[in-house]
N, C-alpha and C. Protein backbone atom coordinates (compact mmCIF):
# COMPACT_ATOMS: atom_id res chain seq x y z
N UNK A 1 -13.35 -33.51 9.53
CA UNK A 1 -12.76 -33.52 8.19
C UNK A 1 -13.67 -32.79 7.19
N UNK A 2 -15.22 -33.04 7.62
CA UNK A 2 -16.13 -32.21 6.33
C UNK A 2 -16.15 -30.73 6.66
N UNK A 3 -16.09 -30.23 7.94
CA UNK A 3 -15.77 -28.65 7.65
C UNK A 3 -14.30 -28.13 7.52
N UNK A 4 -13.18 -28.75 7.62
CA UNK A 4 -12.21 -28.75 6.88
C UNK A 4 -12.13 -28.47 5.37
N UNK A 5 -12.74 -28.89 4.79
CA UNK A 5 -13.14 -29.29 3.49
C UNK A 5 -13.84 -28.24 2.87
N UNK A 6 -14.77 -28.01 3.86
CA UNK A 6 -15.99 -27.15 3.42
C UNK A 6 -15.04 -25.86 3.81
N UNK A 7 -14.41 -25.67 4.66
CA UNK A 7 -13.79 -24.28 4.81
C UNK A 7 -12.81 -24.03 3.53
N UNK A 8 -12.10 -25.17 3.34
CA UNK A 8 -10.47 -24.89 2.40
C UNK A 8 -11.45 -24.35 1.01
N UNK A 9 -12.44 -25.24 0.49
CA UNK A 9 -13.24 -25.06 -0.61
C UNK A 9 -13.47 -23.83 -0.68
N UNK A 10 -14.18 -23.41 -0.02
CA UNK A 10 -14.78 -21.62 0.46
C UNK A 10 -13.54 -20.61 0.15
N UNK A 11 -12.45 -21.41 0.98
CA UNK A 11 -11.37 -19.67 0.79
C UNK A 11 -11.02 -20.02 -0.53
N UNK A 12 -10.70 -21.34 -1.09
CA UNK A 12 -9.97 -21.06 -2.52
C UNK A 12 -11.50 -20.41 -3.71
N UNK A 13 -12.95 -20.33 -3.44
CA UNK A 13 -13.68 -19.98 -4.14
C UNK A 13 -13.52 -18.36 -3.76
N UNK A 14 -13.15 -17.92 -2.80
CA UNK A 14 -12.86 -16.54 -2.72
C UNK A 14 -11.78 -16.09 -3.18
N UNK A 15 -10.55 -16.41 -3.01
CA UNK A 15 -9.59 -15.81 -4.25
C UNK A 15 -9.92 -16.50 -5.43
N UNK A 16 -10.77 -17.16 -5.85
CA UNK A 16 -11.13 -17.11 -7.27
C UNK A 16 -11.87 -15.56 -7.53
N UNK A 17 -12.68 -15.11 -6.89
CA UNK A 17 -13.82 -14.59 -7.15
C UNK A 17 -13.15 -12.80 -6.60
N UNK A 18 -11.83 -13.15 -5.72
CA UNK A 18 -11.36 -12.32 -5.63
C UNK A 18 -10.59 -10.79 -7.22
N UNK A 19 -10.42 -11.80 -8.21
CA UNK A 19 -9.83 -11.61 -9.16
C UNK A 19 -10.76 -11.11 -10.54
N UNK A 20 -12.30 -11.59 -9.97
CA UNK A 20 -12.84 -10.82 -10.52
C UNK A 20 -13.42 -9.60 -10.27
N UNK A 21 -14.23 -8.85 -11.16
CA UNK A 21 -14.72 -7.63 -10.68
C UNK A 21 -14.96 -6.51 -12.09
N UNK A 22 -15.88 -5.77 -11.22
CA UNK A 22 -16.13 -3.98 -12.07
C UNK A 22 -14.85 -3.32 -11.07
N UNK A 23 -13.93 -2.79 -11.83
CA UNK A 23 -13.02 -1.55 -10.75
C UNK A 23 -12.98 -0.19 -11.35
N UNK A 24 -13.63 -0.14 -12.55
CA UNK A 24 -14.27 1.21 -12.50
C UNK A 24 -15.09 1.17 -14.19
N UNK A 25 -16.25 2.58 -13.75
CA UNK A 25 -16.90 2.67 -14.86
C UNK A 25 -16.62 3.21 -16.18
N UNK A 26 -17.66 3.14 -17.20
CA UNK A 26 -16.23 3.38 -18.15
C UNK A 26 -16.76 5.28 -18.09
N UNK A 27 -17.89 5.38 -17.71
CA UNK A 27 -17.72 7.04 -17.21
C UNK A 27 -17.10 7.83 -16.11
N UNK A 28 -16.67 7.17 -15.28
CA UNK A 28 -15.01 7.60 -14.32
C UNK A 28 -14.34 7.84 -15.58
N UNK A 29 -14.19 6.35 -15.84
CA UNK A 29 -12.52 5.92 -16.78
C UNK A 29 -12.93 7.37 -17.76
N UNK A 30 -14.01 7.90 -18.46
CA UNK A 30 -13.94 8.85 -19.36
C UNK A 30 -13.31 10.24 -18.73
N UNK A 31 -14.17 10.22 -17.60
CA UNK A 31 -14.09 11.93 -16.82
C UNK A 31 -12.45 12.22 -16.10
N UNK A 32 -11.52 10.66 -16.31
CA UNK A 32 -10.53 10.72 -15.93
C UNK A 32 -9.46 11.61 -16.72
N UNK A 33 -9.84 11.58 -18.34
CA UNK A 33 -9.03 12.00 -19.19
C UNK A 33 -9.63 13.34 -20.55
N UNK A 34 -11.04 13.12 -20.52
CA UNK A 34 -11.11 13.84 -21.08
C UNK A 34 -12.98 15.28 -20.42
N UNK A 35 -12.38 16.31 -20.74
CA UNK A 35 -13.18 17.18 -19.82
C UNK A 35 -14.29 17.01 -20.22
N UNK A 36 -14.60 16.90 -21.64
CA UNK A 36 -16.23 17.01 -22.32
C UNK A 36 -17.35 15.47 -22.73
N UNK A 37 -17.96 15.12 -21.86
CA UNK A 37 -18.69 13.95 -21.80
C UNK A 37 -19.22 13.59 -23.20
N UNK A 38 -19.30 14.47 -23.94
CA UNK A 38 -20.47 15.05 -25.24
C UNK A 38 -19.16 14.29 -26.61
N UNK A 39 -17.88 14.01 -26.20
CA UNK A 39 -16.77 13.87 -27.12
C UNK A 39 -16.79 12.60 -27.82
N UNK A 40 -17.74 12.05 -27.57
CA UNK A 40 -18.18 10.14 -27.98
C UNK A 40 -17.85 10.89 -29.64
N UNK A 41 -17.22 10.10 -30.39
CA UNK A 41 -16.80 9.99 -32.12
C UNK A 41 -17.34 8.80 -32.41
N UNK A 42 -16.74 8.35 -33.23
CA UNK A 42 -17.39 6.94 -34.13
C UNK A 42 -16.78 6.51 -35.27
N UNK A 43 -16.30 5.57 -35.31
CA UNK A 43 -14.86 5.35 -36.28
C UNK A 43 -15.41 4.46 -37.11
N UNK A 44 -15.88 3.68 -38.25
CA UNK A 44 -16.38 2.88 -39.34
C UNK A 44 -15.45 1.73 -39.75
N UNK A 45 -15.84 0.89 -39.42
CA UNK A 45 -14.90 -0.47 -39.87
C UNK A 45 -15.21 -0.57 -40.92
N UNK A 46 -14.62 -0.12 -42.22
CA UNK A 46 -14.70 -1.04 -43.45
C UNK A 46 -13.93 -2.05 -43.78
N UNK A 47 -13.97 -2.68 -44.98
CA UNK A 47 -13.36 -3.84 -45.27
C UNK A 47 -11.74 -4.10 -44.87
N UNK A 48 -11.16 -3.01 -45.49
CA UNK A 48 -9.48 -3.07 -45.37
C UNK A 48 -9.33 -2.60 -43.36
N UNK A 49 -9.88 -1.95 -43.12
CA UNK A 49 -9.66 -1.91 -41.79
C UNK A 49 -9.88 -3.20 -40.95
N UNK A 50 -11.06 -3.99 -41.28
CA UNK A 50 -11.17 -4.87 -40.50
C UNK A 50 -10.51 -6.02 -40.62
N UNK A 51 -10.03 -5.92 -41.90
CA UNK A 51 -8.33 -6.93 -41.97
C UNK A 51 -7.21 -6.76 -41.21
N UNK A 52 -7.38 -5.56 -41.34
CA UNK A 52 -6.13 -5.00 -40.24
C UNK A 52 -6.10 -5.41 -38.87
N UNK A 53 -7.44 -5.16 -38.80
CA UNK A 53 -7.93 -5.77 -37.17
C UNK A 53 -8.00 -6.81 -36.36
N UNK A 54 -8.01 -8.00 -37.66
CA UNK A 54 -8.19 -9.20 -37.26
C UNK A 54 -6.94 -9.40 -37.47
N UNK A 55 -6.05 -9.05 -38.10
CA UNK A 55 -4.46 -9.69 -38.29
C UNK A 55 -4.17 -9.04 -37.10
N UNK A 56 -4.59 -8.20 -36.06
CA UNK A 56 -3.77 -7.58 -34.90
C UNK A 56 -4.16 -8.85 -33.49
N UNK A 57 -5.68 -8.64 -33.86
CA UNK A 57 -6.33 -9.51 -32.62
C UNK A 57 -6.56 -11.37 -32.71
N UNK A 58 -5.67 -11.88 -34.00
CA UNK A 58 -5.90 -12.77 -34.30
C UNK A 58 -7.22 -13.85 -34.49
N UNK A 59 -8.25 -12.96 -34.68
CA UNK A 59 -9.66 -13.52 -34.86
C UNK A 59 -10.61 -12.75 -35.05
N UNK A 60 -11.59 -13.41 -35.75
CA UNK A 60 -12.84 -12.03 -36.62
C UNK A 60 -13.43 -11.33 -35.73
N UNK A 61 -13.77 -10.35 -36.74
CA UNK A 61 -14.11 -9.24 -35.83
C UNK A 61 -15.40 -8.66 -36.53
N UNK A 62 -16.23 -8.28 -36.13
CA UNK A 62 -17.12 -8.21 -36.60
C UNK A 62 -18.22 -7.01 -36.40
N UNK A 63 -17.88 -6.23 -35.73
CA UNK A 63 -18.16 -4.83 -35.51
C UNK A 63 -18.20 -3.89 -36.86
N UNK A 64 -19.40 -3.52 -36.57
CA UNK A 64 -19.16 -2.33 -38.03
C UNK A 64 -18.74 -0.63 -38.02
N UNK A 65 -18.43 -0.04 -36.44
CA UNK A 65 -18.30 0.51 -35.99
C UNK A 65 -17.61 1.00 -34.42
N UNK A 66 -16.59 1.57 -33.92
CA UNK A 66 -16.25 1.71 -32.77
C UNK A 66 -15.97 3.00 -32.37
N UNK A 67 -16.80 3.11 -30.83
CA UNK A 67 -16.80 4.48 -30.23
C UNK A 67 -15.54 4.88 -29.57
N UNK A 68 -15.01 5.76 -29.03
CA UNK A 68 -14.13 6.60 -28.98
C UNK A 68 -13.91 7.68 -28.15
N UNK A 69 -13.18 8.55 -27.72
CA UNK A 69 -13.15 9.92 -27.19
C UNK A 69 -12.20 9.90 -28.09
N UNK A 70 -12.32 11.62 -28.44
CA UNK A 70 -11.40 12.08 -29.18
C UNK A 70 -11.00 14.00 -28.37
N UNK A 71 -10.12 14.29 -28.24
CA UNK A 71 -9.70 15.98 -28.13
C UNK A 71 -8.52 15.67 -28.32
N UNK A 72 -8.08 17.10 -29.43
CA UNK A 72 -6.72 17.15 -30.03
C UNK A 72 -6.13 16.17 -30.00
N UNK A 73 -4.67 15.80 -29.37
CA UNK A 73 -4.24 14.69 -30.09
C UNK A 73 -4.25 13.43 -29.00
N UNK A 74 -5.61 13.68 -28.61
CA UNK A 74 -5.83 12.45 -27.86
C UNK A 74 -7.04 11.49 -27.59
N UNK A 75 -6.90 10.19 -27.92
CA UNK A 75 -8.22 9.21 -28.30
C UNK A 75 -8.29 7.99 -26.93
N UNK A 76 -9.61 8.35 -26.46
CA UNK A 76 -9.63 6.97 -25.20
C UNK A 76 -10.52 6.01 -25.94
N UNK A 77 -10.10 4.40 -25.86
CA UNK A 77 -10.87 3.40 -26.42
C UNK A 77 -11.12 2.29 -25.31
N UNK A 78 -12.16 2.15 -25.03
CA UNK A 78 -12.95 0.88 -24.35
C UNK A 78 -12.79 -0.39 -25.13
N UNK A 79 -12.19 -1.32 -24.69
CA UNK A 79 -11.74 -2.43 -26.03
C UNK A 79 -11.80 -3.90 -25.07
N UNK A 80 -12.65 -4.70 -25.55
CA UNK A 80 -12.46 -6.11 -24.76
C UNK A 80 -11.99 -6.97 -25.45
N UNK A 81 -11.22 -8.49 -25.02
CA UNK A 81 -10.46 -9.45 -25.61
C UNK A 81 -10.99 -10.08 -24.76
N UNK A 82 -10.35 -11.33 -25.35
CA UNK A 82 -11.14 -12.48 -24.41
C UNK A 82 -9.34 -12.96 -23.74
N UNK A 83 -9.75 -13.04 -22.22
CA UNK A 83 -8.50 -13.81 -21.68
C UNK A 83 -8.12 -15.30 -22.09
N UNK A 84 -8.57 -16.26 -21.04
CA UNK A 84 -8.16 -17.36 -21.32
C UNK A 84 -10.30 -17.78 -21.90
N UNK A 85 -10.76 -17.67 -20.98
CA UNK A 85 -12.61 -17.81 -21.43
C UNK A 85 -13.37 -17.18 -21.50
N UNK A 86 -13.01 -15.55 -20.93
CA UNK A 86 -14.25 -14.15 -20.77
C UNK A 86 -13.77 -12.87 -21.22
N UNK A 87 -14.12 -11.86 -21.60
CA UNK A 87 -13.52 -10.82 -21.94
C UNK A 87 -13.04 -10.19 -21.04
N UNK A 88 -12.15 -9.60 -21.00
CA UNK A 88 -11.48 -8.28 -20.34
C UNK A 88 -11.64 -7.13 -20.78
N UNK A 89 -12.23 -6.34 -19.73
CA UNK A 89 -12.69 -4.68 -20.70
C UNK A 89 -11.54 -3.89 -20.25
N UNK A 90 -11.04 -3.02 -21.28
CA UNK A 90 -10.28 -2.37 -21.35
C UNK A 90 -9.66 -1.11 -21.38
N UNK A 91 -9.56 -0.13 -20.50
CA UNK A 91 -9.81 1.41 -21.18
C UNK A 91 -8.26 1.69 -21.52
N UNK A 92 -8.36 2.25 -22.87
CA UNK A 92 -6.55 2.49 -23.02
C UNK A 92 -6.89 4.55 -23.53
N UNK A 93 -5.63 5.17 -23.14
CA UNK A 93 -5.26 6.34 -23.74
C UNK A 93 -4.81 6.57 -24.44
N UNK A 94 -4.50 7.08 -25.52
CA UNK A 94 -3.49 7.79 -26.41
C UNK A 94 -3.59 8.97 -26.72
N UNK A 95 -1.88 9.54 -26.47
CA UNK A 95 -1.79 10.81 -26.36
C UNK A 95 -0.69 10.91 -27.56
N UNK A 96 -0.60 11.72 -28.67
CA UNK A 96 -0.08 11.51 -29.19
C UNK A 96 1.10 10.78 -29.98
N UNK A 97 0.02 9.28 -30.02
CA UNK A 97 0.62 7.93 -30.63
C UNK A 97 1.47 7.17 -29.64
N UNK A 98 0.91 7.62 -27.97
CA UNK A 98 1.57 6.59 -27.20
C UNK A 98 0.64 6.59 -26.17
N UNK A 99 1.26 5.58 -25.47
CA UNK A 99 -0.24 5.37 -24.55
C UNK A 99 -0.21 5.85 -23.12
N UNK A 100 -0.65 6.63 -22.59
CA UNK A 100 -0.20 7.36 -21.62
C UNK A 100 -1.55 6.71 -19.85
N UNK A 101 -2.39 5.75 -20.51
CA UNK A 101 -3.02 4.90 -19.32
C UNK A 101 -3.55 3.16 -20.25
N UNK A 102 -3.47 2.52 -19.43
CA UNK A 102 -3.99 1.18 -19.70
C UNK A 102 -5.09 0.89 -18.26
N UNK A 103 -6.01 0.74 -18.43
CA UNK A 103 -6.47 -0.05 -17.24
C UNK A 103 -7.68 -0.73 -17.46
N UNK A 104 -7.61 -1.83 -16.51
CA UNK A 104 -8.78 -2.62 -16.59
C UNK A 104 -9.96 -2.17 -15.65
N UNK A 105 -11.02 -1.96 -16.43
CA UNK A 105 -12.09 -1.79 -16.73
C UNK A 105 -13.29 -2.63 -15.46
N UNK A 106 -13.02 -4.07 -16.25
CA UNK A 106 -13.45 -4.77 -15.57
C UNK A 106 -12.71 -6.33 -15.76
N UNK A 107 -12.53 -6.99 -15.24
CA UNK A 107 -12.06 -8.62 -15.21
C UNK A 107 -13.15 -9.54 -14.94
N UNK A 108 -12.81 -10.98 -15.54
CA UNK A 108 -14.57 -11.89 -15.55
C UNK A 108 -13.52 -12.88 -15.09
N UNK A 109 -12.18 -13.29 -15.11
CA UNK A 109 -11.26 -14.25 -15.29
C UNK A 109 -11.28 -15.07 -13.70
N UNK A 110 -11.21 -15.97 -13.61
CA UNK A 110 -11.06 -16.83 -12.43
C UNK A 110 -9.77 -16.91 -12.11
N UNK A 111 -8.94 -16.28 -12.97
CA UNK A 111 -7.28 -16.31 -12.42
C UNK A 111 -6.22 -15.34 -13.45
N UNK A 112 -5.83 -14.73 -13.20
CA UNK A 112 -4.49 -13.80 -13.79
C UNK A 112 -5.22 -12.00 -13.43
N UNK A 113 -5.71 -12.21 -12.41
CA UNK A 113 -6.44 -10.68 -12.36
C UNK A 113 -5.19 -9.73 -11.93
N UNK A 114 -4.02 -10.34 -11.66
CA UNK A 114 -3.17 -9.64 -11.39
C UNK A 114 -2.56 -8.43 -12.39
N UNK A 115 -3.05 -8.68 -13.44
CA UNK A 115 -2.95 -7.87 -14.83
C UNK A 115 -3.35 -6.78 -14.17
N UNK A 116 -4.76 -6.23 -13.87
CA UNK A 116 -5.09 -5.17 -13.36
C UNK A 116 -4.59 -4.33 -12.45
N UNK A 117 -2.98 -4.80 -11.86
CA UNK A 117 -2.75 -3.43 -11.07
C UNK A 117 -1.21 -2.52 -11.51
N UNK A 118 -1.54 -1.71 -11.16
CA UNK A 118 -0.22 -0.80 -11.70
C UNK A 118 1.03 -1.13 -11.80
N UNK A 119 2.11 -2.29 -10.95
CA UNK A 119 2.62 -2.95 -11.04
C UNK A 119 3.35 -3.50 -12.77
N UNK A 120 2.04 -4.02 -13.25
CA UNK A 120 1.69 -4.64 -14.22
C UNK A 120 1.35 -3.64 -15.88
N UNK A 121 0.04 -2.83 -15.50
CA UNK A 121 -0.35 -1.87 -16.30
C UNK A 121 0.41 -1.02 -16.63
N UNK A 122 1.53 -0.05 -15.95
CA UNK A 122 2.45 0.98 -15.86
C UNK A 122 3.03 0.31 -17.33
N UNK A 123 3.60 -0.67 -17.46
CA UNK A 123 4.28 -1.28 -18.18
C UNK A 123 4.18 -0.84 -19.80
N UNK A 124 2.77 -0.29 -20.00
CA UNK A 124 1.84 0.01 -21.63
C UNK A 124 2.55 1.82 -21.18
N UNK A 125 2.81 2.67 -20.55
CA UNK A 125 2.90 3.77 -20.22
C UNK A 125 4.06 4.21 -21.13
N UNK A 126 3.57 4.88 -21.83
CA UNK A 126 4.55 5.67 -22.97
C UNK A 126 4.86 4.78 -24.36
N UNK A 127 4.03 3.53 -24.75
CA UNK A 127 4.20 2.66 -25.56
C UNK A 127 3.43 3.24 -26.77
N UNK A 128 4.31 2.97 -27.74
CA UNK A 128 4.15 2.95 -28.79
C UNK A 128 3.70 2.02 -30.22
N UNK A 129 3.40 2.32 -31.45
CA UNK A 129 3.81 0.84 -32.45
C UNK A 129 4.85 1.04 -32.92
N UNK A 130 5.83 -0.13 -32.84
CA UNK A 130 6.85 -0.38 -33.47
C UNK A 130 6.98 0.24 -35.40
N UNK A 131 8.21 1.23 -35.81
CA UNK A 131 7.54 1.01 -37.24
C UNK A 131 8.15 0.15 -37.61
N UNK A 132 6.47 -0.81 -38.53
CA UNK A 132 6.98 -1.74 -39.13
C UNK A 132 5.46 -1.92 -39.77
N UNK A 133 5.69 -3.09 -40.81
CA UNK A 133 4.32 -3.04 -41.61
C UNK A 133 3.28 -3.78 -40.90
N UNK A 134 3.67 -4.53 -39.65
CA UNK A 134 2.62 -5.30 -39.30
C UNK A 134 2.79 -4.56 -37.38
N UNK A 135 1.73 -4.42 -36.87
CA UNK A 135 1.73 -3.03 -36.28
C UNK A 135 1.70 -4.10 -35.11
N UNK A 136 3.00 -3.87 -34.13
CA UNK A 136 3.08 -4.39 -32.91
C UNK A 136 3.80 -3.08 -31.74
N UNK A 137 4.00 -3.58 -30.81
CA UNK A 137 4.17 -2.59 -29.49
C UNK A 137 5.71 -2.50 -30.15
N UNK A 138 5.98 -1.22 -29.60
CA UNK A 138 7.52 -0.73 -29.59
C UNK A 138 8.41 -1.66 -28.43
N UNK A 139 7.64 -1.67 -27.54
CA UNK A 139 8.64 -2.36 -25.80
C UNK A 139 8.07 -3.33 -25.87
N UNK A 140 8.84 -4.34 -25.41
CA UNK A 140 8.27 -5.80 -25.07
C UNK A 140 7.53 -5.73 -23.40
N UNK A 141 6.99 -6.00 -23.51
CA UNK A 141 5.64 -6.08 -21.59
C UNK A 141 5.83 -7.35 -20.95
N UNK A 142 6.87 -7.53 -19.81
CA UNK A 142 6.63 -8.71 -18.76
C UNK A 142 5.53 -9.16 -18.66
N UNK A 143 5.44 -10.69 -18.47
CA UNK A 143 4.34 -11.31 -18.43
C UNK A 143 4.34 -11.48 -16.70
N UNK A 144 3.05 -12.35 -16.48
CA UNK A 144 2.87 -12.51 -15.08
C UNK A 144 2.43 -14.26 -15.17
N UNK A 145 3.69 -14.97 -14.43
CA UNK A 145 3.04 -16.53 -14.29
C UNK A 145 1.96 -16.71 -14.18
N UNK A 146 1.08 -17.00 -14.86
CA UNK A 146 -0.46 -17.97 -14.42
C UNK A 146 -1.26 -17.02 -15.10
N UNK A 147 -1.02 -15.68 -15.87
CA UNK A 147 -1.93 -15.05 -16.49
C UNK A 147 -1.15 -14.68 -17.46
N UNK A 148 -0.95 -15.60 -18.39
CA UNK A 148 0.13 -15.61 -19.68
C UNK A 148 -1.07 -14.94 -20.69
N UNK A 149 -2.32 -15.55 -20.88
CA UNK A 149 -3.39 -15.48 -21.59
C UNK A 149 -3.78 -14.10 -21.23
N UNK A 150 -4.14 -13.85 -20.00
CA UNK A 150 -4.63 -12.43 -19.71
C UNK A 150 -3.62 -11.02 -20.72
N UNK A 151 -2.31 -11.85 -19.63
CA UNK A 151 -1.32 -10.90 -20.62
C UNK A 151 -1.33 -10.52 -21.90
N UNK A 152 -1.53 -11.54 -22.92
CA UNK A 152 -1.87 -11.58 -24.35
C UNK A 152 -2.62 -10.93 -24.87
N UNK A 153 -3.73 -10.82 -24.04
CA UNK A 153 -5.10 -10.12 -24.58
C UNK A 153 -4.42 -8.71 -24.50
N UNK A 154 -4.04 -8.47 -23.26
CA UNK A 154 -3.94 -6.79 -22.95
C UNK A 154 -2.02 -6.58 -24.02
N UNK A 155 -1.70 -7.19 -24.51
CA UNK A 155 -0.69 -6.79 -25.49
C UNK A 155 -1.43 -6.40 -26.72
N UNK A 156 -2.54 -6.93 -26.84
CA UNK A 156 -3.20 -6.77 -28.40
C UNK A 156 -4.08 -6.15 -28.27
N UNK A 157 -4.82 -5.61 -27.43
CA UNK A 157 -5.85 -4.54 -26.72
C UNK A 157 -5.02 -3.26 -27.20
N UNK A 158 -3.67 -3.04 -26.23
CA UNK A 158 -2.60 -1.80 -26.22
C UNK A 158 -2.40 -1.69 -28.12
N UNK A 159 -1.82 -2.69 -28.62
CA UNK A 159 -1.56 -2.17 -30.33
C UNK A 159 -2.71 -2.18 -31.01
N UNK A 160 -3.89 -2.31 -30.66
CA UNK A 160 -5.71 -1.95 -31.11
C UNK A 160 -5.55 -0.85 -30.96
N UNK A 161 -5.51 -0.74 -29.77
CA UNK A 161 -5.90 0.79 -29.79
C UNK A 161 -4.81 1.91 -30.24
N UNK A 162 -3.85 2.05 -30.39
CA UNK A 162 -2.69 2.31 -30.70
C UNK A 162 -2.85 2.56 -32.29
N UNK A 163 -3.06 1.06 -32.96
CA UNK A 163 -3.55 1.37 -34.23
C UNK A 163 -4.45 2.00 -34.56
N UNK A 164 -5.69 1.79 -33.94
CA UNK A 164 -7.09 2.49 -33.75
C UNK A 164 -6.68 3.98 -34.10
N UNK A 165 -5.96 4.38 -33.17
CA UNK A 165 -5.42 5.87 -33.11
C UNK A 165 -5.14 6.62 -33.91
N UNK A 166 -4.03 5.97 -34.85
CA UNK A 166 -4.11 6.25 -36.27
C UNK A 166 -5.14 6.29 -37.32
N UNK A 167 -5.58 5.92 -37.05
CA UNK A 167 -7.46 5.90 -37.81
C UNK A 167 -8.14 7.25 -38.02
N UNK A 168 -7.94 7.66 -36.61
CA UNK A 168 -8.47 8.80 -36.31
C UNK A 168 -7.81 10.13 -36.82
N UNK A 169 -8.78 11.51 -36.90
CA UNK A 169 -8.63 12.91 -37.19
C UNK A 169 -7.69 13.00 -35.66
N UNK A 170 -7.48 12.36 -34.74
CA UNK A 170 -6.65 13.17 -33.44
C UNK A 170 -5.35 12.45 -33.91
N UNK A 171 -4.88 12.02 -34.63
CA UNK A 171 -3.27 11.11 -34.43
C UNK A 171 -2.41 12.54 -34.98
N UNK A 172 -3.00 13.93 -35.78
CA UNK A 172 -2.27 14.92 -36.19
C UNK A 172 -1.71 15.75 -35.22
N UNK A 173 -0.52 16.30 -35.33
CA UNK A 173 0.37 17.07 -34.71
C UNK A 173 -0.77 18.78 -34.28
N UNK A 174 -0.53 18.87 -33.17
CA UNK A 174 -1.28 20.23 -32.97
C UNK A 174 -0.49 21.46 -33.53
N UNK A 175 -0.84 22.15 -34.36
CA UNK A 175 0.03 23.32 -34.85
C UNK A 175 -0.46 24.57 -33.36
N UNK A 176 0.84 25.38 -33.45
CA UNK A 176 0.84 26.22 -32.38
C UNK A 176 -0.14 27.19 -32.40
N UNK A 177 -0.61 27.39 -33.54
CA UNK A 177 -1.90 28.54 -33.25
C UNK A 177 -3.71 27.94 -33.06
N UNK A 178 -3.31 26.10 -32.52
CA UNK A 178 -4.60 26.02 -32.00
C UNK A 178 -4.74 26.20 -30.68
């Protein structure tokens, strides 16, 4: 009965541990989308922005600054939330004001890692913000039973960065003679 025990214990501590992880760096995740390593920007949280920020992510924020890729009309942001107890790192794209990759980064979560696969992620692919004065996703995103929380984070990660986007010198239309 005690290695019974001791076995069942073991496999359910491995699909715990299964769900976490690094699944890629955030210098892959960079060299994935944009050609020039050297493209790091730097965006300034002032006051009215960081209202904005916290009414998106529902809690303070406290950063006085966030890094970036930027070329023409396109911005990659590294962005963590907290799931249900640990952050989720986040790499999102935007290509002119929609999001053309979501992926996780890395996961710390003991359960809903299912967020992380394409299945799931595809879902942010071509998303937009809704217009409206309080800046949410254009499409509503299926959730996944048992990672309701995970889900949450990465809905408000996607309209961060989304908003983020707008922030930036890349959210402008490329005129044809660049």
């Amino acid at each position: 009965m005690k290695v019974f025990i001791a076995v069942l214990l073991l496999l359910l501590s491995s699909i715990s541990w299964a769900q976490k992880g690094q699944f890629i760096s955030v210098a892959d995740y960079q060299a994935r989308f944009f050609a020039d390593a050297s493209s790091w920007q730097t965006l300034w949280v002032d006051k009215s922005l960081r209202a904005e920020i916290e009414s998106i992510i529902g809690r303070r924020f406290s950063t006085l600054r966030l890094r970036y890729w930027g070329d023409q009309q396109r911005t990659g942001w590294v962005l963590e939330e907290i799931g249900k107890e640990f952050p989720i790192t986040v790499g999102v794209v935007v290509d002119a004001g929609k999001i053309i990759d979501l992926s996780i980064l890395e996961y710390r979560e003991s359960r809903g890692g299912e967020v992380r696969y394409p299945f799931f992620t595809q879902q942010f692919n071509q998303v937009a913000l809704a217009a409206q004065s309080q800046p949410r996703l254009d499409k509503s995103i299926d959730g996944i039973t048992g990672a309701t929380l995970s889900v949450r984070a990465l809905q408000k990660i996607a309209t961060l960065a989304l908003f983020l986007h707008q922030q930036t010198p890349f959210n402008q239309p490329i005129s044809e003679g660049q």
